[in-house]
N, C-alpha and C. Protein backbone atom coordinates (compact mmCIF):
# COMPACT_ATOMS: atom_id res chain seq x y z
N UNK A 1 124.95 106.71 117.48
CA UNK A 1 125.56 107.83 116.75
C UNK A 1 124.49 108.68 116.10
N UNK A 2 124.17 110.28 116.13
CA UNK A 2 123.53 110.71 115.70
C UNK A 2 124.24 111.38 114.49
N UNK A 3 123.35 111.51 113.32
CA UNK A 3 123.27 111.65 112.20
C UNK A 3 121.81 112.95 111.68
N UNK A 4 122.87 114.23 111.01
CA UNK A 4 121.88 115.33 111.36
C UNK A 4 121.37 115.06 109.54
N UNK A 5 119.92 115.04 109.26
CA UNK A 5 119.44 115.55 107.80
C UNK A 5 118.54 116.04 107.40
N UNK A 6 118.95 116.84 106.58
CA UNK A 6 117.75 117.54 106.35
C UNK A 6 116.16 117.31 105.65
N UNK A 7 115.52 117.64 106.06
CA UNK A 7 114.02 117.93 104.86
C UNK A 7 113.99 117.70 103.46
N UNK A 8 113.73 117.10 103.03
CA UNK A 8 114.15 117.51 101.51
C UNK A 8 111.97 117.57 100.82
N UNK A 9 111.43 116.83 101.17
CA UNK A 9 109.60 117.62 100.97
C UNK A 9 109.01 116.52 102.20
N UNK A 10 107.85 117.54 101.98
CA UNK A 10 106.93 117.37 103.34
C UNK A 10 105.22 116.86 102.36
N UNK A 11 104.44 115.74 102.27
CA UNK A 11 103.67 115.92 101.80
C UNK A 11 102.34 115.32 102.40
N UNK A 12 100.88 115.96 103.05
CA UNK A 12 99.80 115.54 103.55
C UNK A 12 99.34 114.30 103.17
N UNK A 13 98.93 113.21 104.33
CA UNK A 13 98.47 112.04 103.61
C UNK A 13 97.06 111.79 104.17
N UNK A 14 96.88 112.57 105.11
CA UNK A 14 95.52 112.72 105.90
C UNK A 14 96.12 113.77 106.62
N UNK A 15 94.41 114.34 107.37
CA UNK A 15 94.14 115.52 108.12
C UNK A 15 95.16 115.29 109.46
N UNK A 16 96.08 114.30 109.62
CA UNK A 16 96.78 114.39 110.86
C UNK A 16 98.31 113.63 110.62
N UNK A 17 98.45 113.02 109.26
CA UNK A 17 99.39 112.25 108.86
C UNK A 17 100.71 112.99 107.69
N UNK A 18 101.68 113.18 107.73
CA UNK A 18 102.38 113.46 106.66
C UNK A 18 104.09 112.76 106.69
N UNK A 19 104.00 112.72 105.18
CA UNK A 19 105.12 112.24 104.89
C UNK A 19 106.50 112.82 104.65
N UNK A 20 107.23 112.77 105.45
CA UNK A 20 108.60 113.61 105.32
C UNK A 20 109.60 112.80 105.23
N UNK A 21 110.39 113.32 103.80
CA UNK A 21 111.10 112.93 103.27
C UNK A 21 112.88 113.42 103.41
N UNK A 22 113.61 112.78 103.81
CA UNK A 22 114.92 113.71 104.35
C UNK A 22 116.08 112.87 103.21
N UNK A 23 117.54 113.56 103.31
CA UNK A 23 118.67 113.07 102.83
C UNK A 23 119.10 111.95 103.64
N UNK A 24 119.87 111.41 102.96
CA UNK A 24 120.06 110.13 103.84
C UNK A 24 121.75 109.63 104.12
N UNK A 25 122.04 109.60 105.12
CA UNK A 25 123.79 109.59 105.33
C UNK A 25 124.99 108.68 104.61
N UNK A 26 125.61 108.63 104.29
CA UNK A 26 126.34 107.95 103.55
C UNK A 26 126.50 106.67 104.50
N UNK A 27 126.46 105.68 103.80
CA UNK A 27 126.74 104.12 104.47
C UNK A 27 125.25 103.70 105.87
N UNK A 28 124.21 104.85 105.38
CA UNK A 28 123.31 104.67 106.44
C UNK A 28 122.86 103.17 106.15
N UNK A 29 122.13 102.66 106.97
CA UNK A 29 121.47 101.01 106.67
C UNK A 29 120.18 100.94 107.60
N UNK A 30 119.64 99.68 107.35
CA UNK A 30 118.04 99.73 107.98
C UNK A 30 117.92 98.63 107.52
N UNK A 31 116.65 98.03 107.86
CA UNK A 31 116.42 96.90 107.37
C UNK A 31 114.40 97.23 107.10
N UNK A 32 113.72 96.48 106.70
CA UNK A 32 112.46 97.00 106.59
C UNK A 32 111.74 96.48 107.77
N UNK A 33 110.73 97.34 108.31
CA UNK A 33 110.03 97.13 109.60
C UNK A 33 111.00 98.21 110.74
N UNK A 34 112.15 98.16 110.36
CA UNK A 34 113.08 99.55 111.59
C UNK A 34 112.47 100.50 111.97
N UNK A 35 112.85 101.04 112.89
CA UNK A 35 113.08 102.78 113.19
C UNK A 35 114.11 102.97 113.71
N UNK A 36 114.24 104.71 113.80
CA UNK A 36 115.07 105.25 114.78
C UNK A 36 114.65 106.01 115.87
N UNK A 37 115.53 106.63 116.73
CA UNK A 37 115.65 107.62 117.44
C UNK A 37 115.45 109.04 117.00
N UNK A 38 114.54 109.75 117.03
CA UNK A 38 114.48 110.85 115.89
C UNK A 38 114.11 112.47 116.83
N UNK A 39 114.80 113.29 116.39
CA UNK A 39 114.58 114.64 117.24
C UNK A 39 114.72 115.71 116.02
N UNK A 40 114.52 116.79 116.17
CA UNK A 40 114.23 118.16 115.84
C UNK A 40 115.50 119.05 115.96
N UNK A 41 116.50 119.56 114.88
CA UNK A 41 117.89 120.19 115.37
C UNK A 41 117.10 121.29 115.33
N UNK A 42 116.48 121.68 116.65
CA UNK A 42 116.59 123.13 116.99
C UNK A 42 116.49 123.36 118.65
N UNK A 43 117.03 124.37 118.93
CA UNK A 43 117.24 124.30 120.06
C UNK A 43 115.87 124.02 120.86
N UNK A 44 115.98 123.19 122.34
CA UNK A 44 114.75 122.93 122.97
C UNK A 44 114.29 121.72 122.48
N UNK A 45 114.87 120.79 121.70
CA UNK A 45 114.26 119.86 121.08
C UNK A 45 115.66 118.82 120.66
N UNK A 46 116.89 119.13 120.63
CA UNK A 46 117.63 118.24 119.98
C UNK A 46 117.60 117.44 121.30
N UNK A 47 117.18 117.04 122.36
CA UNK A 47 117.15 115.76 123.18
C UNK A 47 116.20 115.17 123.59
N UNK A 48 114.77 115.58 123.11
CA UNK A 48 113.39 114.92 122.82
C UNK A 48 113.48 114.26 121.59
N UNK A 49 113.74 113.15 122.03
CA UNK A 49 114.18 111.87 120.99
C UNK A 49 112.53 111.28 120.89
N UNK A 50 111.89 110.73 119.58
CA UNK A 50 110.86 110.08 119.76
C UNK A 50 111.01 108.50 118.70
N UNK A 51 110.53 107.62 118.97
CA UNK A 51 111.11 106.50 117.65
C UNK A 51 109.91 107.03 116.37
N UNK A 52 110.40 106.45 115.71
CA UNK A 52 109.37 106.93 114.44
C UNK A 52 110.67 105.73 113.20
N UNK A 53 109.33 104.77 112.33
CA UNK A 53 110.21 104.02 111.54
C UNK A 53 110.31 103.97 109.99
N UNK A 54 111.18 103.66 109.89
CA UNK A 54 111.48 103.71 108.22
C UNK A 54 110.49 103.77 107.28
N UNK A 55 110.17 104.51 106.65
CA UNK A 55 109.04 104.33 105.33
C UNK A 55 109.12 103.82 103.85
N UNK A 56 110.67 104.60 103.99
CA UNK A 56 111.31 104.44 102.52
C UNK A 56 111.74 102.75 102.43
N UNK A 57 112.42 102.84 101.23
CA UNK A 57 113.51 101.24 101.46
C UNK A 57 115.11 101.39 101.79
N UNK A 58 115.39 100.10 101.94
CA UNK A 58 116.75 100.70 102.26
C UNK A 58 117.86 101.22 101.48
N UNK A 59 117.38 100.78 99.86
CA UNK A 59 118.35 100.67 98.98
C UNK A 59 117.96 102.78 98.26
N UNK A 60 116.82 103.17 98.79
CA UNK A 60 116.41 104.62 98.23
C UNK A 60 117.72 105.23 99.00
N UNK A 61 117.62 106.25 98.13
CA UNK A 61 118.37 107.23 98.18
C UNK A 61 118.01 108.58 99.13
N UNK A 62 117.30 108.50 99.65
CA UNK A 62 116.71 109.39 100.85
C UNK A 62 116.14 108.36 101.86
N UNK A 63 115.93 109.09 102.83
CA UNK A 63 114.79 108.63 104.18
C UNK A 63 113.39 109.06 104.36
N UNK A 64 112.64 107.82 103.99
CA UNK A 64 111.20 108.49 104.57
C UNK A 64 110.59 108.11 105.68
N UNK A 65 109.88 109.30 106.68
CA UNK A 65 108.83 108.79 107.56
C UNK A 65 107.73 109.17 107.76
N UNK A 66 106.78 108.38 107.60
CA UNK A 66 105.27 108.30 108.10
C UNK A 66 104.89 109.15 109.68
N UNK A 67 104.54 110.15 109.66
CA UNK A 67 104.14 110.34 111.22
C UNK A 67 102.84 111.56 111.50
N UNK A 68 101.92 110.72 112.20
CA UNK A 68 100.88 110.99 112.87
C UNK A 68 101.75 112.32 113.98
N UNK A 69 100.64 113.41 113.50
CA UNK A 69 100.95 114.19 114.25
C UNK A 69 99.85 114.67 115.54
N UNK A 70 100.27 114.75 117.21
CA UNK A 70 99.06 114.57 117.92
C UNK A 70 98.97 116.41 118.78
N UNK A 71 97.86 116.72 118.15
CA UNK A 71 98.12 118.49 118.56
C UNK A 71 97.23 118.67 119.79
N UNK A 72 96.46 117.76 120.79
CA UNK A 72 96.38 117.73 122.23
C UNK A 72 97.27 118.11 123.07
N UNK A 73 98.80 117.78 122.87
CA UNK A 73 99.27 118.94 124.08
C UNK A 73 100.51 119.33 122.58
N UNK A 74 101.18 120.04 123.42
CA UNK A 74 102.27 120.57 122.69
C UNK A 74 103.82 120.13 122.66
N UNK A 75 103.76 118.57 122.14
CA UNK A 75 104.55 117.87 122.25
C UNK A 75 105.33 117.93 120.85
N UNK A 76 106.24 116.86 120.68
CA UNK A 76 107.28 116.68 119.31
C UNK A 76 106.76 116.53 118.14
N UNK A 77 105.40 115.87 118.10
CA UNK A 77 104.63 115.74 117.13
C UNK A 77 103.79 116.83 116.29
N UNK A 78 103.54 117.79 117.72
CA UNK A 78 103.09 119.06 117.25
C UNK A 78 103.98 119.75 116.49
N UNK A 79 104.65 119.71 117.03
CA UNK A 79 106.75 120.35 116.57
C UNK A 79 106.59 119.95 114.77
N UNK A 80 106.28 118.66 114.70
CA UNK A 80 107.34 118.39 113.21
C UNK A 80 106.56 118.21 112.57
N UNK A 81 105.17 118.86 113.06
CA UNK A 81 103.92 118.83 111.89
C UNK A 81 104.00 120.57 111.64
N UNK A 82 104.50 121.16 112.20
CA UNK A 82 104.66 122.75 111.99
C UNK A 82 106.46 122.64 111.02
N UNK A 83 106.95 122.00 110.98
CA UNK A 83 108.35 121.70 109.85
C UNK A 83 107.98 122.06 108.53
N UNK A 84 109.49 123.04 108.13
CA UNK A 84 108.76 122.85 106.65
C UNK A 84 110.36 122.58 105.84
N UNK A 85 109.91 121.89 104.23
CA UNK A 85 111.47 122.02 103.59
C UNK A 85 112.54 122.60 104.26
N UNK A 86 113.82 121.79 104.21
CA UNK A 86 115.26 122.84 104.26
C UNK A 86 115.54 122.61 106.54
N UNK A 87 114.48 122.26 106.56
CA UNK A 87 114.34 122.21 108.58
C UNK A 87 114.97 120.79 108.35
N UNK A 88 116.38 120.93 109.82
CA UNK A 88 116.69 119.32 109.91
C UNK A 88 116.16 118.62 111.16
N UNK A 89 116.91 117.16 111.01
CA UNK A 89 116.56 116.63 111.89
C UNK A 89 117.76 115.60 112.25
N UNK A 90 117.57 115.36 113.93
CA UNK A 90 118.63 114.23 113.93
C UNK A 90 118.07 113.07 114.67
N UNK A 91 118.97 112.00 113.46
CA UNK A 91 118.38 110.63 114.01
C UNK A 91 119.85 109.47 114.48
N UNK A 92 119.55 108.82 115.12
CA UNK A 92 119.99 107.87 115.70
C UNK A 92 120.54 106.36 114.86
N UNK A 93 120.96 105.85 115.11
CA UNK A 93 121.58 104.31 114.07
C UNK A 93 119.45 103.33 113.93
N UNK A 94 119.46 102.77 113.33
CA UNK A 94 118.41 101.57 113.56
C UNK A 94 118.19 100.69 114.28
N UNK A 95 117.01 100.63 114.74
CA UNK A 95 116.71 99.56 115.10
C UNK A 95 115.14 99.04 115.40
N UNK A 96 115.09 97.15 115.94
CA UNK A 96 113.50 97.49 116.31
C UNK A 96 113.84 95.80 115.89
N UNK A 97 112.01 95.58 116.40
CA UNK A 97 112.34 93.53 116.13
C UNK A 97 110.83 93.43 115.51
N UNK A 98 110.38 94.45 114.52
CA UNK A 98 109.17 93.84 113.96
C UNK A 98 110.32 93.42 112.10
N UNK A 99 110.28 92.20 112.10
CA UNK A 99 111.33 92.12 110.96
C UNK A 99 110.28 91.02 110.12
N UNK A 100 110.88 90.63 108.89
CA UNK A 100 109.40 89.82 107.77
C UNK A 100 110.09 88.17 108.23
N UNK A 101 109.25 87.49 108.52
CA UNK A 101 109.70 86.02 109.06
C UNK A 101 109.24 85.32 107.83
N UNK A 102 108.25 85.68 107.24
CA UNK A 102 107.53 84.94 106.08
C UNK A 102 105.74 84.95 106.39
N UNK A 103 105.43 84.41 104.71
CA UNK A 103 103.97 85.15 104.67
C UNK A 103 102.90 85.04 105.80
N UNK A 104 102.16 86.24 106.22
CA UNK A 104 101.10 86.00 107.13
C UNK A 104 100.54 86.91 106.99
N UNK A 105 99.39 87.58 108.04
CA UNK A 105 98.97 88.49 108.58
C UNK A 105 99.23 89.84 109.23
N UNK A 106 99.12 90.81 108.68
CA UNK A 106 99.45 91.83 109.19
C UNK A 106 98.43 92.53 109.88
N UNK A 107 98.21 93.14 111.37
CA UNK A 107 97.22 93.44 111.75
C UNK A 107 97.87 95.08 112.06
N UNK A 108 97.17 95.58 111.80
CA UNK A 108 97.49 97.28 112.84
C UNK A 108 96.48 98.04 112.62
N UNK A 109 96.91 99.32 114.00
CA UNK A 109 95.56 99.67 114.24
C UNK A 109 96.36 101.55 114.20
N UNK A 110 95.73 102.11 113.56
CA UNK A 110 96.28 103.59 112.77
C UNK A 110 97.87 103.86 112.89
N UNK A 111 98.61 104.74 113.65
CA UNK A 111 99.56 104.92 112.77
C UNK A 111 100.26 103.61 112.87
N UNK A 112 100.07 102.37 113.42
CA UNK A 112 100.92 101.41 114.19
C UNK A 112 101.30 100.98 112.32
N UNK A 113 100.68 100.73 111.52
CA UNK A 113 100.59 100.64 110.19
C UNK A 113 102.34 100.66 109.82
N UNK A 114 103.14 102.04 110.26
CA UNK A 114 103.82 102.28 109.77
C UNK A 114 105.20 101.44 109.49
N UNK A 115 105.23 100.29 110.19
CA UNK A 115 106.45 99.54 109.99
C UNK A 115 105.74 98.83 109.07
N UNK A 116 104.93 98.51 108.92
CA UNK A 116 104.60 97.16 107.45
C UNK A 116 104.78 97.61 106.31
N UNK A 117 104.75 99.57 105.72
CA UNK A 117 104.80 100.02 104.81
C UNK A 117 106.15 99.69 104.15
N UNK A 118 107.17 99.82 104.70
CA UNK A 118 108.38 99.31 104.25
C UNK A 118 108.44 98.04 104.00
N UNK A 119 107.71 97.09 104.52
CA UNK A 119 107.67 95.75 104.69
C UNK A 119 106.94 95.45 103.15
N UNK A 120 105.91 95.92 103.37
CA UNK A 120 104.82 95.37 102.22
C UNK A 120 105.39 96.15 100.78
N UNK A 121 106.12 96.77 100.85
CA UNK A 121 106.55 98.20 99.41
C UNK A 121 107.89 97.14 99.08
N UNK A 122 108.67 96.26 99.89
CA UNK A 122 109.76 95.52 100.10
C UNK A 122 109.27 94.54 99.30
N UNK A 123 108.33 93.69 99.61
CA UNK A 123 107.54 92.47 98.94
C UNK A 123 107.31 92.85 98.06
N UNK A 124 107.08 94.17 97.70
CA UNK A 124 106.41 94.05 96.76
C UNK A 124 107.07 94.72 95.20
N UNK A 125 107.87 95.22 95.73
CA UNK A 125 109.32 95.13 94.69
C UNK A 125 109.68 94.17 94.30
N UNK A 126 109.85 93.30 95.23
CA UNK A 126 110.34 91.86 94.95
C UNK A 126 109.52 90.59 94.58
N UNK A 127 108.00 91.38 94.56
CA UNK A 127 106.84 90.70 93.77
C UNK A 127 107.11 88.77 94.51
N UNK A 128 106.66 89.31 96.05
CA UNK A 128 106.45 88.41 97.06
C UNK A 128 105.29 89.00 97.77
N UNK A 129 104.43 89.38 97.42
CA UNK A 129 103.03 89.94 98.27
C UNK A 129 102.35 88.77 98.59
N UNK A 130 102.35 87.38 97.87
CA UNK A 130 101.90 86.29 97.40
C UNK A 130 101.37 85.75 98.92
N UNK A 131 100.53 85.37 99.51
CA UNK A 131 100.07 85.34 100.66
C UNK A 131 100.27 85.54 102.20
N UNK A 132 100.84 87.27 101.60
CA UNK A 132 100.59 88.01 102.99
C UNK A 132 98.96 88.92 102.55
N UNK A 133 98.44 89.43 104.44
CA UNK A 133 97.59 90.21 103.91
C UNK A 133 97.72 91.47 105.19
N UNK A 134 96.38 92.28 105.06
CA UNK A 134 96.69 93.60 106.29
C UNK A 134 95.46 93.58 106.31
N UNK A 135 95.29 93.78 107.87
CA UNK A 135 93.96 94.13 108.53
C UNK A 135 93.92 95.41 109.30
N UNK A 136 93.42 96.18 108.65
CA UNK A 136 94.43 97.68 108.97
C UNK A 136 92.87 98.26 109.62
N UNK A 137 92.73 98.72 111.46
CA UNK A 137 91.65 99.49 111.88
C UNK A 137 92.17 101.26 112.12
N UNK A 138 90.95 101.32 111.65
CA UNK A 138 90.71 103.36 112.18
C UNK A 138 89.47 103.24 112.51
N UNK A 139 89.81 104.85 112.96
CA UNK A 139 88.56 105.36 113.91
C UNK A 139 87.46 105.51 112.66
N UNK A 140 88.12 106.76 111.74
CA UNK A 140 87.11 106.89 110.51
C UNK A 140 87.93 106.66 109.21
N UNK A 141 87.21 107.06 108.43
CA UNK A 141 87.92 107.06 106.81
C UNK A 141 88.92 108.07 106.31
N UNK A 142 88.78 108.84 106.95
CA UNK A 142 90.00 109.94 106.87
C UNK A 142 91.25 109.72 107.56
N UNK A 143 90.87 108.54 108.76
CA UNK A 143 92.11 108.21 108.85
C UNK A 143 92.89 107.60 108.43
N UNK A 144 92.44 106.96 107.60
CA UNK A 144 93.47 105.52 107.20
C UNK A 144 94.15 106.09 105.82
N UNK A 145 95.53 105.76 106.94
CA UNK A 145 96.98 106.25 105.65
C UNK A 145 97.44 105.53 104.41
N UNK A 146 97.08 106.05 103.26
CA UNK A 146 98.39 105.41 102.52
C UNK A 146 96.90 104.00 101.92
N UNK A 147 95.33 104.30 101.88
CA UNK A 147 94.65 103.56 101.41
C UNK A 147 94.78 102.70 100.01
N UNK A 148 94.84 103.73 99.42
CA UNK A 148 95.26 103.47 97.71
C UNK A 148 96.30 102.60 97.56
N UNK A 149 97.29 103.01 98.05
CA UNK A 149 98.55 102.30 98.05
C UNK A 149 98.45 100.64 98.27
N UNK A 150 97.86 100.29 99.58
CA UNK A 150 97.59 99.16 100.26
C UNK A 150 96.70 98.47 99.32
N UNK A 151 95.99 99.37 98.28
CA UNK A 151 94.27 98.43 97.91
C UNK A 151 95.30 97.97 96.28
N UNK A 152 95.90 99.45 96.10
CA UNK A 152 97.02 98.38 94.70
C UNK A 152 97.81 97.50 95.52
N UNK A 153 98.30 97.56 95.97
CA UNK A 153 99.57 96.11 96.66
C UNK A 153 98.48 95.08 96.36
N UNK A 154 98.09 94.78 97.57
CA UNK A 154 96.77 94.26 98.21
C UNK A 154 96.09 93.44 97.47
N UNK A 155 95.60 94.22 97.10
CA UNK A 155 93.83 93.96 96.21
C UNK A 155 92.90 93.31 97.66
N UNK A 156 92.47 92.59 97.32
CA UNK A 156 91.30 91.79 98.44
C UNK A 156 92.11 90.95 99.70
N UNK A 157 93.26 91.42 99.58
CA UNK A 157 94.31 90.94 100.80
C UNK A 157 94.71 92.44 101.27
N UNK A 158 93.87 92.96 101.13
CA UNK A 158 94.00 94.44 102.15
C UNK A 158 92.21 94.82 102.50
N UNK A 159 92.42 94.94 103.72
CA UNK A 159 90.64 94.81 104.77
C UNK A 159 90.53 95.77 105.89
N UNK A 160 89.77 96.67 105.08
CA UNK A 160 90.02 98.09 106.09
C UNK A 160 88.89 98.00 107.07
N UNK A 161 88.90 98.37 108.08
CA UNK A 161 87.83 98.29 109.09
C UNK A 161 87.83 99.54 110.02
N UNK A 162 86.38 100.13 110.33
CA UNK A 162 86.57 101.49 110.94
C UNK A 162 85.47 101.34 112.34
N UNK A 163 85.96 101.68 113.14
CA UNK A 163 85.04 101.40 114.68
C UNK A 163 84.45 102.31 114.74
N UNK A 164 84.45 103.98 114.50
CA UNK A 164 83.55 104.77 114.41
C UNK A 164 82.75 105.44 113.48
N UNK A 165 82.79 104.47 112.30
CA UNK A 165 82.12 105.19 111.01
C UNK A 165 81.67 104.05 110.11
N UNK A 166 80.84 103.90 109.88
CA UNK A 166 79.66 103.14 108.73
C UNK A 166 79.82 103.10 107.55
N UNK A 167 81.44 102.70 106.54
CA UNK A 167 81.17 103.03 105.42
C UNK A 167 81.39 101.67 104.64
N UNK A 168 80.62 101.54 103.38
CA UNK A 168 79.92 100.86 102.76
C UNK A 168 81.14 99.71 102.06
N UNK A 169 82.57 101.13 101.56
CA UNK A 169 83.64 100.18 101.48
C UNK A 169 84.55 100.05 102.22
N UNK A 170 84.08 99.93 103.49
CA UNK A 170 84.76 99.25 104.58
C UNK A 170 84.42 98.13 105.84
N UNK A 171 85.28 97.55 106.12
CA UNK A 171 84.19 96.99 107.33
C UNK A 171 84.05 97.65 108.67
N UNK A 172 83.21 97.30 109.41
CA UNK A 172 82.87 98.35 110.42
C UNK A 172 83.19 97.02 112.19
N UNK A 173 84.02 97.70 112.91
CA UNK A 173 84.05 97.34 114.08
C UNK A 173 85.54 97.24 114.35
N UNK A 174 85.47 96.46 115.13
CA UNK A 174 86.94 96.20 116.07
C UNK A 174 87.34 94.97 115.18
N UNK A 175 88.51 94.43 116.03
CA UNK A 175 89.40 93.49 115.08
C UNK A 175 88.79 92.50 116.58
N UNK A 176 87.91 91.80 116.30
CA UNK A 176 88.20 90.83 117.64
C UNK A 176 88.03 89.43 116.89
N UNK A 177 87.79 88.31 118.25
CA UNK A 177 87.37 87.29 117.75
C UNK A 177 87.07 86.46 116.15
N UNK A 178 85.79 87.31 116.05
CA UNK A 178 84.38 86.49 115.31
C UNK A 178 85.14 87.76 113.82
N UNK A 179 85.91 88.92 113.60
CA UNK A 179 86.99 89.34 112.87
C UNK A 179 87.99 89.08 111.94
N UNK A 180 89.05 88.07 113.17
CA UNK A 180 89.59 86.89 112.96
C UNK A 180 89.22 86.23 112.32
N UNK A 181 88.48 85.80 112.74
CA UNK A 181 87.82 84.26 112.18
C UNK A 181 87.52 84.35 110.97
N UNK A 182 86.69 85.39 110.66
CA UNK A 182 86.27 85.41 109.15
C UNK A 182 87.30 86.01 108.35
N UNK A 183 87.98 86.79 108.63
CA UNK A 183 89.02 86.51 107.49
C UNK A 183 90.48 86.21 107.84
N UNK A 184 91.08 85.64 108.57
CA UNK A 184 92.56 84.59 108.52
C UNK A 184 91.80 83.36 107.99
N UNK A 185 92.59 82.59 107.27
CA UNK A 185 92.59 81.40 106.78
C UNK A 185 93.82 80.75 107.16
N UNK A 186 93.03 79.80 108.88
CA UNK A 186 93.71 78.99 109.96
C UNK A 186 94.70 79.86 110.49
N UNK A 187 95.44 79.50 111.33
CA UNK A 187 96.45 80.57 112.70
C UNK A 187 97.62 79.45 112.67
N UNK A 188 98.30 78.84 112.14
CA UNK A 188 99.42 78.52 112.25
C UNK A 188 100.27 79.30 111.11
N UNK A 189 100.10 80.41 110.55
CA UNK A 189 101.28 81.44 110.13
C UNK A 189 101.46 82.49 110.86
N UNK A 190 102.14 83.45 110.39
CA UNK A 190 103.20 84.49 110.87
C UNK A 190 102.19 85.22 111.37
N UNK A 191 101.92 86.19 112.37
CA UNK A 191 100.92 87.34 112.02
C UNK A 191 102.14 88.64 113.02
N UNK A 192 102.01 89.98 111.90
CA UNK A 192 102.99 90.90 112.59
C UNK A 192 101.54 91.81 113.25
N UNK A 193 102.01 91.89 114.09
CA UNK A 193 101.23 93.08 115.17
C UNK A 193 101.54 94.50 115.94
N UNK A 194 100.86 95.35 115.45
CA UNK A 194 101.70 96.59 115.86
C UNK A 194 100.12 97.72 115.73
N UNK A 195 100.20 98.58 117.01
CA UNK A 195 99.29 99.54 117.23
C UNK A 195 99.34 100.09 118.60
N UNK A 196 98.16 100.76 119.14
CA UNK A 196 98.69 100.91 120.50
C UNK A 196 98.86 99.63 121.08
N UNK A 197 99.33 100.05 122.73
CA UNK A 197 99.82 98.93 123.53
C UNK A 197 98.96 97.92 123.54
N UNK A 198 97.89 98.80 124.48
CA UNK A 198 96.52 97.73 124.32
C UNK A 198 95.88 97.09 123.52
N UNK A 199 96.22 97.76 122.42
CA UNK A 199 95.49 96.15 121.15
C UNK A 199 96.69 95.25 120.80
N UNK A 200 97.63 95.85 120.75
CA UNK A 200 98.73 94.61 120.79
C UNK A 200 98.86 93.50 121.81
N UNK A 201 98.61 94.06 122.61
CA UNK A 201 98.11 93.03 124.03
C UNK A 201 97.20 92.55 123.78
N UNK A 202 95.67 93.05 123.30
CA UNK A 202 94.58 92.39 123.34
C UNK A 202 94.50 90.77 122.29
N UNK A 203 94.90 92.25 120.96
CA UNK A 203 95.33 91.08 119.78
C UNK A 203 96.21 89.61 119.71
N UNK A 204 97.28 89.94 120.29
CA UNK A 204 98.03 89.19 120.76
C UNK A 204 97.52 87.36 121.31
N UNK A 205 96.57 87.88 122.44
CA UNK A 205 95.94 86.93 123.68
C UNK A 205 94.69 86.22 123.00
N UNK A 206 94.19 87.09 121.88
CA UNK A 206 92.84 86.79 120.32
C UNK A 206 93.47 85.56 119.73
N UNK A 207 95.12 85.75 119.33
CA UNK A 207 95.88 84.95 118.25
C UNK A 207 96.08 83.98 119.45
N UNK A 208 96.43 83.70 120.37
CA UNK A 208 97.21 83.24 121.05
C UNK A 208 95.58 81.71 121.39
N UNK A 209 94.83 82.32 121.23
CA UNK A 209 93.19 81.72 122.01
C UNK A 209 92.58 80.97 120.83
N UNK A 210 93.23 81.60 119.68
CA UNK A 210 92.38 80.72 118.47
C UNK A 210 93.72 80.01 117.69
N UNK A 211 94.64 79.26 118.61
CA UNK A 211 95.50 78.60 117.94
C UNK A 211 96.81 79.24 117.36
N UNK A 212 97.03 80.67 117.36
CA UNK A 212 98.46 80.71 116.90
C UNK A 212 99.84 80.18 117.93
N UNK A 213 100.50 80.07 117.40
CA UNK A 213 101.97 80.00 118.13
C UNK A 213 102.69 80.99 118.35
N UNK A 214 102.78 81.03 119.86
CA UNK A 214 103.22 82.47 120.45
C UNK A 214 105.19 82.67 119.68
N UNK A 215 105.74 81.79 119.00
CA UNK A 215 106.72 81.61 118.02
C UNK A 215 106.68 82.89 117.05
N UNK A 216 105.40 82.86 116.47
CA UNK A 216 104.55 83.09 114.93
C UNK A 216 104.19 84.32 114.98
N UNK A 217 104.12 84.72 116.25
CA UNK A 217 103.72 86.34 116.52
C UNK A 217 105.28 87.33 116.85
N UNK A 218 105.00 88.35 115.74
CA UNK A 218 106.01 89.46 115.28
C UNK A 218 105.43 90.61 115.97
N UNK A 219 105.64 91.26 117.04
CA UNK A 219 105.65 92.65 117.46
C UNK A 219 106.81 93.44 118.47
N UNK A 220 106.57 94.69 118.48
CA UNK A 220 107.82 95.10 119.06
C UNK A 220 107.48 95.16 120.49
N UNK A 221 108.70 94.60 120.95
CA UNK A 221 108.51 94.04 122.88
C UNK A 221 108.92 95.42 123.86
């Protein structure tokens, strides 16, 4: 069932990231880690559906979403990074299977981030952050969304790492192996996984090689 709402603010969170904030339908529901089906009410666009997931909580009174906007070709993303206040949008009922099983690891790699935000803002209302953590990679420092946020939740259970940039408070490389190793403490908990395909795959086969239980691993199939 689609469900049309509007804009209600639009605000920059990086040079490619913003947060848009809409009304939210009466009796709407979600759960944290969701998305929907999401399109553009204007003509040429109300059937370019793209998923994009919940930011807000479920109990707020509006809808928020996190979305990376990619201006290489001239796709939907380009579209709803040119949106401003008062512009609607229509979305679809919920859904998705990255859901909180209990404490672990959170790994993602740029916007993939965006289902844990609900997740970890969830915990942390409910002042259950208590040994989960996030291993959150970017390219550089400008990319990584929503830093501040993660380093209050967090504190030293949030571990930013950047593959193309050298900075002093961050760590520098990929999420592999010898990564792992140094900071999970042991692989028989939860770990949620979400980024592109290929590191979810890669990551995945990492957890899977140093002892997790393919049970224990949370990503969307």
């Amino acid at each position: 069932m689609a469900h049309q709402v509007k804009i209600q603010k639009i605000l920059s969170l990086t040079h490619d990231v913003k947060r848009i904030t809409t009304d939210k339908p009466a009796g709407y529901t979600f759960t944290p880690g969701q998305a929907t089906e999401v399109a553009i009410n204007q003509d040429g666009y109300r059937d370019e559906k793209r998923p994009f997931t919940f930011t807000s909580l479920p109990d707020d009174d509006h809808l928020e979403f996190t979305i990376k906007s990619y201006h290489d070709h001239d796709g939907v993303t380009h579209k709803i990074d040119a949106l401003t206040e008062g512009d609607e949008l229509l979305i679809d009922d919920a859904w998705g299977a990255i859901e909180y099983k209990g404490p672990g690891t959170f790994i993602a790699g740029g916007a993939g981030v965006t289902p844990f935000i609900a997740i970890l803002r969830d915990l942390n209302a409910k002042g259950q952050l208590d040994g989960n953590q996030l291993l959150f990679s970017n390219k550089t420092g400008k990319d990584v969304i929503m830093e501040k946020d993660f380093e209050e939740m967090l504190g030293q259970s949030f571990i930013s790492t950047l593959t193309r940039e050298d900075k002093s408070d961050h760590e520098h490389g990929r999420i592999d192996t010898g990564f792992l190793k140094a900071h999970v403490e042991g692989f028989s908990q939860h770990f949620y996984v979400c980024g592109p395909e290929k590191m979810v795959k890669d990551i995945n086969t990492l957890l899977k090689g140093l002892g997790a239980n393919t049970d224990s691993l949370v990503f969307e199939k």
